[in-house]
Protein backbone atom coordinates (compact mmCIF):
# COMPACT_ATOMS: atom_id res chain seq x y z
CA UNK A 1 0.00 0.00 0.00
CA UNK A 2 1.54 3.29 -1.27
CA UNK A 3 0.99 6.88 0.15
CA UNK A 4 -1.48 9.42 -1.05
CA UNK A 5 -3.47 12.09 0.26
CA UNK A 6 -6.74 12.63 0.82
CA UNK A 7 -9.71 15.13 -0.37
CA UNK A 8 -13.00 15.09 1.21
CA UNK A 9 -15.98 15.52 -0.18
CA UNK A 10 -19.85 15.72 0.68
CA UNK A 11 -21.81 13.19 -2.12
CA UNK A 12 -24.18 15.70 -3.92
CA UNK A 13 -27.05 13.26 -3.94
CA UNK A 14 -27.01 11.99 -0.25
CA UNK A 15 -24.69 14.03 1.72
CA UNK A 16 -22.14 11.03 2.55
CA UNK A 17 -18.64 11.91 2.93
CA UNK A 18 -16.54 10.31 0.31
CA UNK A 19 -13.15 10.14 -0.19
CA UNK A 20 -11.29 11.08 -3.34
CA UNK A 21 -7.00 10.18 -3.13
CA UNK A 22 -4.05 11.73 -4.87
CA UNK A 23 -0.62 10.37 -5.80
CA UNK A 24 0.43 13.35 -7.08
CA UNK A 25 2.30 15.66 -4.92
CA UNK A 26 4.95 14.24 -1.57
CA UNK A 27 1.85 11.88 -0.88
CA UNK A 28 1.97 13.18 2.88
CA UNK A 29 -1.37 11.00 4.19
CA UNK A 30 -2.80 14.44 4.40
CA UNK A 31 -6.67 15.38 4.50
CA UNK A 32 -8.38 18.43 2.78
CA UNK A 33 -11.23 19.99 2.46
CA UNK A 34 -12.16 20.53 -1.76
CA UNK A 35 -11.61 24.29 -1.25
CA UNK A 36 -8.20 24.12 -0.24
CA UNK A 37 -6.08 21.69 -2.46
CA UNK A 38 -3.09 22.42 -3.26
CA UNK A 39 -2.51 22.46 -7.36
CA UNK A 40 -0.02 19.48 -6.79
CA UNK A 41 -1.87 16.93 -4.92
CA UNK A 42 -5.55 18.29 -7.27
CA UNK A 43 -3.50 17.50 -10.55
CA UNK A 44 -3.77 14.01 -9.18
CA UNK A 45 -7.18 13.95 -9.37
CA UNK A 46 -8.89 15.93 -12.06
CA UNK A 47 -11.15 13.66 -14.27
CA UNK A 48 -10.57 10.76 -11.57
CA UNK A 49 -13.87 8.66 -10.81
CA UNK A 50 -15.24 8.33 -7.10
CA UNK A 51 -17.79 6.37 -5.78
CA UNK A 52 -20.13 7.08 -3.07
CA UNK A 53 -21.19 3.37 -1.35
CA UNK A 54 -24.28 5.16 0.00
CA UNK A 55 -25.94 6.33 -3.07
CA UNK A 56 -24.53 4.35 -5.16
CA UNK A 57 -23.39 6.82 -8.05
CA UNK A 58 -19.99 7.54 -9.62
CA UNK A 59 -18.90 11.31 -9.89
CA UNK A 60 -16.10 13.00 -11.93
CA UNK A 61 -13.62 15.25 -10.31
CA UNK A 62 -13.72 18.43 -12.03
CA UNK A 63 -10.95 21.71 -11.57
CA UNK A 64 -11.98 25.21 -10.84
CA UNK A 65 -9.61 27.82 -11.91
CA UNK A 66 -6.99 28.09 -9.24
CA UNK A 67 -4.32 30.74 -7.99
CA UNK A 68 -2.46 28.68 -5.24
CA UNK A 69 -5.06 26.29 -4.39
CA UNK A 70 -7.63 24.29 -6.94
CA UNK A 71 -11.02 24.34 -5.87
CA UNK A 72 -12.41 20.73 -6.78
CA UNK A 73 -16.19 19.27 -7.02
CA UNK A 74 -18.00 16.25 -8.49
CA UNK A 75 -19.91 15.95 -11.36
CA UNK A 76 -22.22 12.81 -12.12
CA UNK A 77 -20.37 10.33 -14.62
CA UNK A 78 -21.26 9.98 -18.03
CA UNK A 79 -21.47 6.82 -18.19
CA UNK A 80 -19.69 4.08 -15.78
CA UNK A 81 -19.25 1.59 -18.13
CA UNK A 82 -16.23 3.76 -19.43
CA UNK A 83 -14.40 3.59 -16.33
CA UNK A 84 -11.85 0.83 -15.40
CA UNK A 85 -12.92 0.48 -12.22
């Protein structure tokens, strides 16, 4: 099991916290909030897929235009039979 960090968000359908993880960056097992990620540790996951297990549904991450930090939200998927899962 490698390091990553972590960014948390709120499941737009149901409210659920899910968890969305990043590679990208020094991987520091850090935690943030989508409002605050820094552009290293967002690179690693714009266009990623995350699942909520309460709702069932997949959601895209999707990049805001950032000046130090990305600002990141989810987006339904298209269609989940595209993903590798």
């Amino acid at each position: 099991m490698g390091c990553f960090d972590s960014v948390i968000f709120d499941c737009p359908h149901c409210g659920n916290e899910i968890e969305g993880q990043s590679k990208s960056g020094d991987c520091g097992m850090r935690r943030y909030a989508p409002v605050e990620v820094p552009a290293d540790i967002a690179a690693g996951l714009i266009d990623e897929k995350i699942y909520c297990v309460n709702c069932k549904n997949y959601f895209r991450v999707v990049g805001q235009i950032p000046i130090i930090h990305l600002r990141l939200k989810l987006s339904q998927s298209d269609s989940d039979k595209n993903w590798d899962i």
